[in-house]
Structure formats: C-alpha cells, structure tokens
Protein backbone atom coordinates (compact mmCIF):
# COMPACT_ATOMS: atom_id res chain seq x y z
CA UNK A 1 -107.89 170.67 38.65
CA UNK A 2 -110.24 167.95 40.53
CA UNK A 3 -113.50 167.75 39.13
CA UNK A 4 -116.88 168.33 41.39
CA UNK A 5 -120.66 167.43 40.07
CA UNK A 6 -123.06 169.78 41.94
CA UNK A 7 -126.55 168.05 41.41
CA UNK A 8 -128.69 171.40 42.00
CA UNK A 9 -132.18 171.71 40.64
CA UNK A 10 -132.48 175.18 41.62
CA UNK A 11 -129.82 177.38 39.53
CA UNK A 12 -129.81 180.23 38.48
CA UNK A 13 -132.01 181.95 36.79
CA UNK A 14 -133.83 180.59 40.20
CA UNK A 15 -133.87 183.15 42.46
CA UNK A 16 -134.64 180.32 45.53
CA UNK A 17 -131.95 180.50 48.60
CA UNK A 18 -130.19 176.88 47.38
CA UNK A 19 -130.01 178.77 43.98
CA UNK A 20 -127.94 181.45 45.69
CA UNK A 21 -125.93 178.78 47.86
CA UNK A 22 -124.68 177.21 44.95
CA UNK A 23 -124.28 180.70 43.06
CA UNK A 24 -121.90 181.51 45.58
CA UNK A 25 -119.88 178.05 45.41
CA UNK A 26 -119.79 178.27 41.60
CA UNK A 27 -118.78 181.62 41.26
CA UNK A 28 -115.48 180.72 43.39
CA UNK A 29 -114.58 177.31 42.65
CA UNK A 30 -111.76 176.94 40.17
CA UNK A 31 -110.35 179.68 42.77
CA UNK A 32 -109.63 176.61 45.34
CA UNK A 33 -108.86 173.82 42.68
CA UNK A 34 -112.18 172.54 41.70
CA UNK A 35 -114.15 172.64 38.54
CA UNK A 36 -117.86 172.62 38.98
CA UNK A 37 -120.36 170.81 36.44
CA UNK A 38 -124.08 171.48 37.71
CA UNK A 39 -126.70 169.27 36.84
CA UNK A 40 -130.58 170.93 37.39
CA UNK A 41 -133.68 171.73 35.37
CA UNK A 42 -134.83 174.05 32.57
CA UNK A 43 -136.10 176.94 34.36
CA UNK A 44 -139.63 176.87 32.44
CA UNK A 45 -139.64 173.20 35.23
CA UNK A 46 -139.54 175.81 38.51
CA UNK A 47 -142.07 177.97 39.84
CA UNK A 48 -140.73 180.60 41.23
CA UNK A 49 -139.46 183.88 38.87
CA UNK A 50 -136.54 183.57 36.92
CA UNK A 51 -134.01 186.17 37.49
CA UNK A 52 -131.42 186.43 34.73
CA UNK A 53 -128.86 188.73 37.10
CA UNK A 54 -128.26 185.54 38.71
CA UNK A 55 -126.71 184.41 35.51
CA UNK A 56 -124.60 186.82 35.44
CA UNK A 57 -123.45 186.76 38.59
CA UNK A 58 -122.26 183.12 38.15
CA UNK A 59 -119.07 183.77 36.00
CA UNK A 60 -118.34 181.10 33.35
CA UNK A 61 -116.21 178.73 34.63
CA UNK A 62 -118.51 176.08 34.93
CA UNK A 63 -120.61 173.32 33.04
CA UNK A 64 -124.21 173.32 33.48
CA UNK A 65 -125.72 170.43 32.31
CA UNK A 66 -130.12 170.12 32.47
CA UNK A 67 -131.82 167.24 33.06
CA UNK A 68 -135.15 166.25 31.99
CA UNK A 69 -138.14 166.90 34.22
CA UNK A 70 -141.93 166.11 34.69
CA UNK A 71 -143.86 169.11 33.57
CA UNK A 72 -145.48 170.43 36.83
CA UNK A 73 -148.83 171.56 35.23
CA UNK A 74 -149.25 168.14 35.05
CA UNK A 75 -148.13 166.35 37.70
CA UNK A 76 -149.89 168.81 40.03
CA UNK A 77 -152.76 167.16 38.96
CA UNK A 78 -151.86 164.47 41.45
CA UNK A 79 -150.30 166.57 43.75
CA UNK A 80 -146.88 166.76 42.88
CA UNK A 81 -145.02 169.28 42.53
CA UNK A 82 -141.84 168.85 44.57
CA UNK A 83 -138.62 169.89 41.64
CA UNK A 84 -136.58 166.83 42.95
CA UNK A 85 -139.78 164.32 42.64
CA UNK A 86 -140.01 165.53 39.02
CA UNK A 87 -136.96 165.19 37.86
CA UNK A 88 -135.53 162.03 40.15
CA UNK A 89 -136.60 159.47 37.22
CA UNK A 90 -134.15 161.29 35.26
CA UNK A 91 -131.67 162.47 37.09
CA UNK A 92 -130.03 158.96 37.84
CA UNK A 93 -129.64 157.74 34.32
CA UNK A 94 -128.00 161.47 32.82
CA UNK A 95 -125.88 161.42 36.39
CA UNK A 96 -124.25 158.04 35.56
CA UNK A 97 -123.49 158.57 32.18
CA UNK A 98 -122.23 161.87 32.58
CA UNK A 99 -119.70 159.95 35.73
CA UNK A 100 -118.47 157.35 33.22
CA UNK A 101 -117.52 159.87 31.17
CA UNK A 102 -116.18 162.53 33.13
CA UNK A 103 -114.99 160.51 36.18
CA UNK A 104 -115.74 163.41 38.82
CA UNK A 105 -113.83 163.09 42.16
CA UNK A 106 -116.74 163.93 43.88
CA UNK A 107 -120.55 164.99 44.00
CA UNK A 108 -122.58 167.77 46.29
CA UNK A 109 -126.23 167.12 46.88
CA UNK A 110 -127.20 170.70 48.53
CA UNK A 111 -131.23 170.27 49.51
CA UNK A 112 -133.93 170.99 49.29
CA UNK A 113 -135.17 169.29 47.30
CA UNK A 114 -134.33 166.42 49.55
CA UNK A 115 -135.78 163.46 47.30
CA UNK A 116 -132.63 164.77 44.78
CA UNK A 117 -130.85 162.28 47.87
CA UNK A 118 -132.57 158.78 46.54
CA UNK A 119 -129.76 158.47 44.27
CA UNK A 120 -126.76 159.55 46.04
CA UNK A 121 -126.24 156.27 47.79
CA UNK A 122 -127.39 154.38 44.02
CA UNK A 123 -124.56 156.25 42.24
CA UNK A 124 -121.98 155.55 44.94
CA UNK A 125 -123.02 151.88 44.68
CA UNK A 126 -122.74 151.50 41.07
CA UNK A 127 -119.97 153.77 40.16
CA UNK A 128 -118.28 154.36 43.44
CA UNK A 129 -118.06 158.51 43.56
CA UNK A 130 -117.67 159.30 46.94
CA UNK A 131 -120.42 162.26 47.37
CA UNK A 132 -121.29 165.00 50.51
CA UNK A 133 -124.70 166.11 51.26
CA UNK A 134 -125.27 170.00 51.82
CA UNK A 135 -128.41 170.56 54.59
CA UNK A 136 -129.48 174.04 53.47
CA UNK A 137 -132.93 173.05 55.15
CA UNK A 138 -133.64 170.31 57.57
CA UNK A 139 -135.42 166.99 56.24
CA UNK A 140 -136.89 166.32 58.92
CA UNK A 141 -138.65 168.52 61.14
CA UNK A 142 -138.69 168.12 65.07
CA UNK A 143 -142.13 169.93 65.07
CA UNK A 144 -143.28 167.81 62.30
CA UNK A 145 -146.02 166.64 64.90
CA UNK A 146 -147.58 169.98 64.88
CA UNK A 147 -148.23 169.70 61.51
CA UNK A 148 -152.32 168.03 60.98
CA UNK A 149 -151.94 168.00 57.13
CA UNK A 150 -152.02 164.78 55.71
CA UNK A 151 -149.07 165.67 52.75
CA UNK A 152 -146.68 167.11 55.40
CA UNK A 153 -147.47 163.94 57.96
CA UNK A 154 -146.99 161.50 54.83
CA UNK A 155 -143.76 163.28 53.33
CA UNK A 156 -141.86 163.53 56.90
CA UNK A 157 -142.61 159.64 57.25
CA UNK A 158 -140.39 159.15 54.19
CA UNK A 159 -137.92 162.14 54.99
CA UNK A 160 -137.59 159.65 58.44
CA UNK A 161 -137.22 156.59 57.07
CA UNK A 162 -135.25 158.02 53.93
CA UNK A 163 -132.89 160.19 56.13
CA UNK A 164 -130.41 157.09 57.72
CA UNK A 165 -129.92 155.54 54.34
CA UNK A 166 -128.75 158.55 52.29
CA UNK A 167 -126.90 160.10 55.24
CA UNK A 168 -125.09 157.13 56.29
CA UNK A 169 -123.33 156.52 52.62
CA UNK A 170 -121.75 160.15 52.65
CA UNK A 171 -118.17 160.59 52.52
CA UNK A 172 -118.89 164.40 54.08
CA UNK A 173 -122.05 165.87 55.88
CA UNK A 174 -122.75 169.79 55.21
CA UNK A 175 -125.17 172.63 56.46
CA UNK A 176 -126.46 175.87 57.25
CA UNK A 177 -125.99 175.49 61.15
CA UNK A 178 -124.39 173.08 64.00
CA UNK A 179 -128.33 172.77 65.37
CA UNK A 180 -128.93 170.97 62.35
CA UNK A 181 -126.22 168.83 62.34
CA UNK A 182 -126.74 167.77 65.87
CA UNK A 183 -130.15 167.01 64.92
CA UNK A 184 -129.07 164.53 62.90
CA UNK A 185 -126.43 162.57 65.25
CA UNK A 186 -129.26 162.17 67.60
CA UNK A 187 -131.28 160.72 65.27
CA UNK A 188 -128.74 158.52 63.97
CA UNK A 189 -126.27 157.66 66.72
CA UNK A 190 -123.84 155.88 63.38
CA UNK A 191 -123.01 159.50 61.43
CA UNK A 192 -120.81 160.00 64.34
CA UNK A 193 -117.79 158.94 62.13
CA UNK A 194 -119.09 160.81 59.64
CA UNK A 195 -116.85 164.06 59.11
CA UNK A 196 -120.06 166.86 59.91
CA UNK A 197 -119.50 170.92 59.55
CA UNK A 198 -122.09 174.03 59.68
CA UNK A 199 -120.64 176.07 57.15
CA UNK A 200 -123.33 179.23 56.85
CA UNK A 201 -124.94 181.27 53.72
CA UNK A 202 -121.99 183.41 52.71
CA UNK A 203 -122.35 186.84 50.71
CA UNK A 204 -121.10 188.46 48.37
CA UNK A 205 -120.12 192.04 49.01
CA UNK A 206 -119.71 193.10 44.99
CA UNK A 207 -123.83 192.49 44.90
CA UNK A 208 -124.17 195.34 47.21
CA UNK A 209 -121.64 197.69 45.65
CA UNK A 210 -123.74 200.25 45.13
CA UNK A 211 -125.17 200.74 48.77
CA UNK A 212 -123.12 202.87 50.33
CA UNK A 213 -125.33 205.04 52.32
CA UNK A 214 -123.32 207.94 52.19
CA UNK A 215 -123.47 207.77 48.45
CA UNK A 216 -127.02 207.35 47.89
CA UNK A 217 -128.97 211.08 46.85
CA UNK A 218 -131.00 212.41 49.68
CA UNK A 219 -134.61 212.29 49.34
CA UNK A 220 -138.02 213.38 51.51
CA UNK A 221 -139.73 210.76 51.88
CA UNK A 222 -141.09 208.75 54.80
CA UNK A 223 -138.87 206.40 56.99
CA UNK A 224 -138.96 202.99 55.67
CA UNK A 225 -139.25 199.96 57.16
CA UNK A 226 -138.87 196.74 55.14
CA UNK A 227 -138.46 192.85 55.66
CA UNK A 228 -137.40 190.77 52.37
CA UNK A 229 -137.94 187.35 52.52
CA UNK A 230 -140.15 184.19 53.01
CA UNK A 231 -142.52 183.84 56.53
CA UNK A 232 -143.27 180.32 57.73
CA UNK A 233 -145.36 178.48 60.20
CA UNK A 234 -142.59 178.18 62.55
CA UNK A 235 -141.70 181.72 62.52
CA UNK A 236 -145.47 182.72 63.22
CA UNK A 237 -144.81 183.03 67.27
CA UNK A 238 -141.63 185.69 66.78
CA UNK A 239 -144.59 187.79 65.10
CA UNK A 240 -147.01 187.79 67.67
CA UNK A 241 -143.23 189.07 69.35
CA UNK A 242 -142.39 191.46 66.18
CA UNK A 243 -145.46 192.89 65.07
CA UNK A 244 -146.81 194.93 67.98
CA UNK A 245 -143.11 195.37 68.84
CA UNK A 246 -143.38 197.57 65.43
CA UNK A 247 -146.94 198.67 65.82
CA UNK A 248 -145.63 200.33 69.18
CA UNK A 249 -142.81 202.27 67.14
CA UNK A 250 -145.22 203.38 64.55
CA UNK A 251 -147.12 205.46 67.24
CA UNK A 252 -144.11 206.90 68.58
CA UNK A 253 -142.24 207.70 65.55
CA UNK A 254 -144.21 207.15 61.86
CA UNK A 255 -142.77 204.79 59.30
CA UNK A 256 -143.82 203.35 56.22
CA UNK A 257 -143.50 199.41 56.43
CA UNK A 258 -143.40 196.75 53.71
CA UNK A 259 -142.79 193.10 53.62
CA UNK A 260 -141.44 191.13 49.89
CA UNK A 261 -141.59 187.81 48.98
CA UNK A 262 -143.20 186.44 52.07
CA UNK A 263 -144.09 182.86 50.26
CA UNK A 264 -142.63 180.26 49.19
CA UNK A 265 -145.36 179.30 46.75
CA UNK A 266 -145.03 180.19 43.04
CA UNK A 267 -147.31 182.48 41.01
CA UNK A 268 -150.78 181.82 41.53
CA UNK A 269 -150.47 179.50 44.74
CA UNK A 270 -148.42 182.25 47.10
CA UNK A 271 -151.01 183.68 49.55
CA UNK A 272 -150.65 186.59 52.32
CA UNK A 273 -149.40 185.68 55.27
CA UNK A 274 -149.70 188.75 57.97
CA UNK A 275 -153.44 189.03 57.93
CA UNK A 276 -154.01 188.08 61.33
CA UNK A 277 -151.02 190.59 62.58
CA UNK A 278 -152.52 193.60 60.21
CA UNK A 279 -155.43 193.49 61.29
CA UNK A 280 -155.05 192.83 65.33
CA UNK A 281 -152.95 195.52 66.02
CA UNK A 282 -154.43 197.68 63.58
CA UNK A 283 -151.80 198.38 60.77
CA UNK A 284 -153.64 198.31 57.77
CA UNK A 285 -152.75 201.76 56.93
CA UNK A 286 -148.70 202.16 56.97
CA UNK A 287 -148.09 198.43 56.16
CA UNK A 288 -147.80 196.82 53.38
CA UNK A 289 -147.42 192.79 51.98
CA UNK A 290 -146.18 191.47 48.78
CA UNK A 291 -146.41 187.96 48.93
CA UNK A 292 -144.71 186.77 45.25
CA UNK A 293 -141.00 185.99 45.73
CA UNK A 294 -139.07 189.09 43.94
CA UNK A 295 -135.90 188.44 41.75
CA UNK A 296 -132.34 188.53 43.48
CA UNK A 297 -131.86 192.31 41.59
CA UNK A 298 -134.54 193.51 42.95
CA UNK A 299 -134.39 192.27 46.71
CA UNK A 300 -130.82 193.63 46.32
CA UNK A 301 -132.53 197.43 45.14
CA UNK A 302 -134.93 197.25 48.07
CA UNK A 303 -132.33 196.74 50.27
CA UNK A 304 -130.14 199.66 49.56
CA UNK A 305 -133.48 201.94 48.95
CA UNK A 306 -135.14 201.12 52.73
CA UNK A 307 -133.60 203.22 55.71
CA UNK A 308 -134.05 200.03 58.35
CA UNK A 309 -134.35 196.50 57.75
CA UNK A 310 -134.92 193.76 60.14
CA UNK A 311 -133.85 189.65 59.95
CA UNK A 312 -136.39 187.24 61.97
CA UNK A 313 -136.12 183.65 62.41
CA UNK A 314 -137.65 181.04 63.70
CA UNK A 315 -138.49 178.93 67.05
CA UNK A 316 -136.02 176.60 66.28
CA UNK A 317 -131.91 177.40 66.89
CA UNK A 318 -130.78 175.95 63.50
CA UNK A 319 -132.46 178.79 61.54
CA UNK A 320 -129.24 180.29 59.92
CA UNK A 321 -130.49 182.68 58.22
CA UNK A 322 -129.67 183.04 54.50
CA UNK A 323 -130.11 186.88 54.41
CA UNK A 324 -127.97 187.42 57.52
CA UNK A 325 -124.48 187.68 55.49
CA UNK A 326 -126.76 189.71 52.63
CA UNK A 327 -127.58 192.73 55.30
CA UNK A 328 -123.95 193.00 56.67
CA UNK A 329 -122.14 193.20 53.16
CA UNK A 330 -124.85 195.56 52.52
CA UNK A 331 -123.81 198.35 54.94
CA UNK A 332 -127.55 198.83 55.84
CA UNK A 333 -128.99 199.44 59.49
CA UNK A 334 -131.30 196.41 60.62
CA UNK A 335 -132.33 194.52 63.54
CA UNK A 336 -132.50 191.25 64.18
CA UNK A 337 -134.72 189.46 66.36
CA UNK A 338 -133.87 186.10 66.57
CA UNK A 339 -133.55 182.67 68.25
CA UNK A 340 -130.66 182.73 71.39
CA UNK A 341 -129.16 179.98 70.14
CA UNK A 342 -128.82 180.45 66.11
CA UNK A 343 -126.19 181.54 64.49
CA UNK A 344 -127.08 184.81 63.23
CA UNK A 345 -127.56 185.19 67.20
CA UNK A 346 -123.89 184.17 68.05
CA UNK A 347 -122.29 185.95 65.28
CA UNK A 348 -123.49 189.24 65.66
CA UNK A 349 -122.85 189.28 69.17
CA UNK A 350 -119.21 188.28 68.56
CA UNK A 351 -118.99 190.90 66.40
CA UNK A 352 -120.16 193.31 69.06
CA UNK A 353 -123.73 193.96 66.84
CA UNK A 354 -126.00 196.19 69.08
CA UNK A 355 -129.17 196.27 67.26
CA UNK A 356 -130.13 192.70 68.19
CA UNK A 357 -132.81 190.96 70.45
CA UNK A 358 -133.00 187.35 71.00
CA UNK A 359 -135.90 184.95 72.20
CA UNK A 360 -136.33 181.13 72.83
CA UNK A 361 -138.73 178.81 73.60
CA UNK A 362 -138.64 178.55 77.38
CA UNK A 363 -142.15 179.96 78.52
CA UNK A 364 -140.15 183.19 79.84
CA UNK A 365 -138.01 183.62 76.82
CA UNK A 366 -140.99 183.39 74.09
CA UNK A 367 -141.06 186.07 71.42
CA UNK A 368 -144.10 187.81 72.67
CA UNK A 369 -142.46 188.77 75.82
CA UNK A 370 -139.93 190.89 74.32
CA UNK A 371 -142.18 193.09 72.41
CA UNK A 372 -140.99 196.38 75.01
CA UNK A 373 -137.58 195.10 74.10
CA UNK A 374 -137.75 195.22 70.62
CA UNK A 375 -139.61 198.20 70.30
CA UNK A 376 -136.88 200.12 72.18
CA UNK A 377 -134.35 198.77 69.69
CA UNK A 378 -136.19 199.92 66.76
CA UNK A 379 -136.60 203.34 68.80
CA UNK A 380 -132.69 203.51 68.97
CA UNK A 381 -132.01 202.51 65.85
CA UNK A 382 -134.52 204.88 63.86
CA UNK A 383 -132.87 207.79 65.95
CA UNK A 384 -129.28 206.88 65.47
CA UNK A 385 -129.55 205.87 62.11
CA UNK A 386 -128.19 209.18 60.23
CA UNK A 387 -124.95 207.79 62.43
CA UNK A 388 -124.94 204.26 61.86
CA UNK A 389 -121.58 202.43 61.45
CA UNK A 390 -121.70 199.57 59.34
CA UNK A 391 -119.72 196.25 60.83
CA UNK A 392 -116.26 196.60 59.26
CA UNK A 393 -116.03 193.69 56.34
CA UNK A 394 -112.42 193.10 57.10
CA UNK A 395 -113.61 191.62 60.28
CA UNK A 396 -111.89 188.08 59.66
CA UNK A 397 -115.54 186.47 60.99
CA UNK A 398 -116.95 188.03 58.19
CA UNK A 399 -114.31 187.73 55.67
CA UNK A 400 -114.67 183.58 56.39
CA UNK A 401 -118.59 184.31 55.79
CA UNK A 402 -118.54 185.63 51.98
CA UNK A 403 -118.88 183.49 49.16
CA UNK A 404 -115.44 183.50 49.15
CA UNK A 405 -114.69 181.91 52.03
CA UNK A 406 -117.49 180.10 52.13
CA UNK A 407 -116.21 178.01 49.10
CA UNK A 408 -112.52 177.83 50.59
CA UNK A 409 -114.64 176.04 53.69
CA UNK A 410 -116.38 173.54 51.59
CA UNK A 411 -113.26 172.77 49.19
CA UNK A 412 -111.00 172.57 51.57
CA UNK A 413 -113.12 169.84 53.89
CA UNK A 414 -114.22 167.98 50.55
CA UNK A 415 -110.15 167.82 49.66
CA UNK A 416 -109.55 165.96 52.80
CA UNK A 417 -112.00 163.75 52.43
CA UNK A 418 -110.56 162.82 48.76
C-alpha cells in the first residue's frame, strides 16, 4: 500500500469545509491503495467549535500526527491568527523527520491555510517527495482590489508573489472548480505542463441516513426556510438578488426563515452579517441569524428538520460550493441561486435540477435582477414540495461526486503522477 502525508491543519474535530474535504479523503483511502498519515494541530490551536462526530466519521485507518503551534491568544496580540502562520515554524522540522522515517510516496497540501504551502517546495528540495497542492479556496483573489483593508491588501501581495513559487514545484495541481484552475494558468503561463484537475466537494450519503422525508413524523408547525453556511463579501450582491426575492414569498405564502453559521470568525469575533437585508426589506419578524459556525451534527439535523433549503454563491464562477453534494445526498428540497458559470450551476442542470436560478456579472445578468425569478421558484417549490422527488443517487454524476468517488479521483490522478 503506497503511503500519502496529508499536511491538514484543520481535522477533525474541526468542523471547517477543508476539515470535511479531507474527512472525506481519509475515510476512503486505503479503499484505492493509499494509506493516509495527517499532520495538523491540537484542536484547543483552532477557533472554530470542535465537533467530535467528525471523529467518528473518519474511520481508523489512518495516522494522525499534531504538530506544535503558536497559541493564538497570543499571537493575536500582533495580529496573527492565520492556523498555517502559527504552526509553519513547526511544521517543516516534524514534516522532515517524519519523511526520513516513513519515506511517503507523496504529500497533499489542501488550503486554506495557504502559508501551510512555504514548505512544500523546501521539503521537495531537501528530501525530494514529489507533493500536489489541493485549492479548496483561491489564494489569490481577482477582486482583491476591492478590498481597502490594509491586512487583506498586505496578505494578497504575498499570496501573489508566493503563488508561482509553490505552484510551479508541484508534481499535481488540485481544486474545487476548473474557474480556479484557469485562474491560475493565466497568472502563470509555466503550470501549463503541470497536470491540473477540478475535482469538487464530494458527500457522503451515510451522514444523511436518516433524512428520508417520507420517514420523518409529521408535525404542525410553520414552513421553514433555512440557509446553513458562511456569507462573504463577495456573495453580498446575490443578496440584494436573494433577500427581497424571499421577502416577496413571505407575503404571499408565510414561512419561518433562519440562517446558521453565517461567519467565518470564531467565538467572540463572528459578527451578523444580514443587518442591512433585515432591516431594508423589513424582515425582522420571521427571520432569523445565527452567526457562530454550528458543528457538522448539527448542520446535518437542521438539514433534515427544515422543509426548504437554498445554496447561494458568489460573483465569481469558481465558487463550488461545498454544501452542494451535502443537499443532494440529503434528499431535501432546495434552491439554488447561483453563478451561470459554477459548477453547482452546470451540474444540476445536467442532472435536469428544476429548482435553480442563475446570475452573472454582466450588468443584465446581476443578482438583483432576478429577484421576480427567484421568487417564483421559491413559490413553486413551497407548493410542490409535499411531491418533491429527490435526484436519484445512482445518477453516475453523482455517484463520481461522493466521498467515494471523490477519493478514487484524487488517487487515481496522484498514482499517475507516481
């Protein structure tokens, strides 16, 4: 069995969407020839909640190994508190011994935390590992220049002058979507050697074993309406698009709406980010916004427990989405408003998915012009949702989307590389 090192400072108990990438490649490894070791972080290091079902979710064939890290009660003190930052002085020095001794054939980097990448190209230099990146996230962002804070100007400045060197050394480039991918050929014209595949968040369906709507006990209780996950700057515009969209519904047909884990700050620096929305179109009283990231278990519990849900992205077409996979193993009726060009976009429309409505950022394709649009699809799907038919999950697109085969996609490109 070949041996891979998976350098991931967000594991599980982390509930954080690279935690659940590499859940999901863990859990299915030795399946495809591959034995994962995982080096990352005690979890008392990260800021967001632990969530010990993710633990168990893992299996147990697999070696974690933790690194040592800069406490971030202190280092916040001079504004750090990026995980890879913390624990980069360490990380080099436990990652080399640990090669001498276990001679890997090769080593993942999935970011963020990009600055984890500083010592990809050092190891390969002094050991000679060959070693893929995973882009769950972007390093550097094309609307960077929108951006007036100083930190985000100053930390894309190194992301661009960072990105060549790390990128150039790797035997294998991964991520979330093509749009990201292409991003980075055009920024650096030599990668296009370099083997490059989108491989996107897989699910899986055992998670979600319990939400078969036909099985769940029938209750009275007001329709509800709920959204699960983070809300970022670049996402802002498809609300001025989504809100009134759903503040339209609401005085046609009544519903109880509620938002979860809309941050992406940890305890005590998370902060509410529909305000403006609320309180323009006047939805104070049936909406509701929890901005703390929840753990896995629960997101998974509020899933099966809301009638409709709905998946949003962002402005830009690599958004991929890492709850996309989540809603369609679920069973559950949502709608997704999203970018034209992103992949949730494309693959529910190959699947034949009607409960969609895309946008883009041509002046007559922006978010806020679609608000009629989308508030007839939440109409329709309110009304039809007592006979909603799940997407079947034999579907061979969405069997090569589960964790499952999301693994097979990542072993088998890594084996040819090796």
């Amino acid at each position: 069995m070949k041996k891979i090192f998976i350098v991931a400072p967000h594991f599980p108990p982390s509930p954080a969407p690279p935690s659940q990438r590499v859940r999901l490649l863990v859990r299915h490894c030795s399946e495809f020839g591959f034995y994962p070791t995982i080096f990352t972080v005690a979890p008392k290091y990260r800021e967001e909640t632990a969530d010990e079902w993710m633990c168990e979710l893992l299996g147990n064939e697999y070696t974690e190994i933790r690194v040592n890290c800069f406490d971030q009660k202190k280092t916040r003190r001079f504004g750090i508190g990026d995980l890879g930052l913390r624990m980069l002085p360490f990380l080099f020095f436990k990652l080399r011994k640990t090669i001498k001794r276990e001679k890997p054939d090769f080593i993942l980097y999935p970011v963020p935390p990009w600055y984890i990448l500083i010592v990809a190209p050092l190891i390969k230099w002094s050991i000679g590992v060959k070693y893929g990146i995973d882009f769950i996230d972007p390093w550097v962002h094309e609307q960077s220049k929108e951006q007036s804070n100083f930190k985000h100007r100053f930390s894309q400045r190194i992301a661009r002058s960072l990105e060549g060197w790390v990128t150039k050394h790797a035997a294998i480039i991964f991520s979330v979507s093509e749009g990201i991918n292409a991003n980075l050929r055009a920024r650096h014209p030599k990668l296009s050697n370099t083997p490059m595949y989108a491989i996107p968040y897989g699910a899986e369906p055992g998670d979600f074993s319990g939400s078969d709507p036909n099985k769940l006990p029938v209750e009275s209780k007001p329709l509800m309406i709920r959204y699960i996950g983070a809300l970022w700057d670049d996402c802002y515009p498809v609300l001025d698009g989504l809100m009134p969209a759903l503040a339209g519904v609401h005085s046609e047909l009544p519903f109880s709406l509620e938002f979860y884990g809309t941050s992406y700050a940890g305890e005590g620096l998370a902060r509410p980010q529909l305000g403006k929305w609320v309180s323009q179109f006047n939805m104070q009283g049936y909406t509701i916004e929890k901005e703390l990231r929840i753990r896995y278990k629960k997101a998974v519990e509020l899933t099966i427990d809301a009638d409709i849900l709905f998946l949003m992205g962002g402005m830009q077409p690599y958004y991929a989405a890492s709850k996309l996979m989540g809603l369609v193993v679920s069973k559950k009726p949502f709608v997704a408003f999203v970018h034209r060009d992103s992949f949730p976009a494309i693959f529910l429309k190959k699947l034949g998915y009607p409960y969609i409505v895309t946008y883009a950022a041509e002046e007559e394709e922006l978010p806020a012009l679609k608000v009629e649009e989308l508030r007839h699809m939440f109409v329709q799907l309110i009304r039809e949702k007592d006979s909603f038919k799940p997407l079947d999950l034999n579907h061979p697109l969405i069997t090569a989307n589960t964790a499952q085969g999301m693994t097979k996609a990542f072993l088998d490109k890594i084996s040819a590389v090796l």
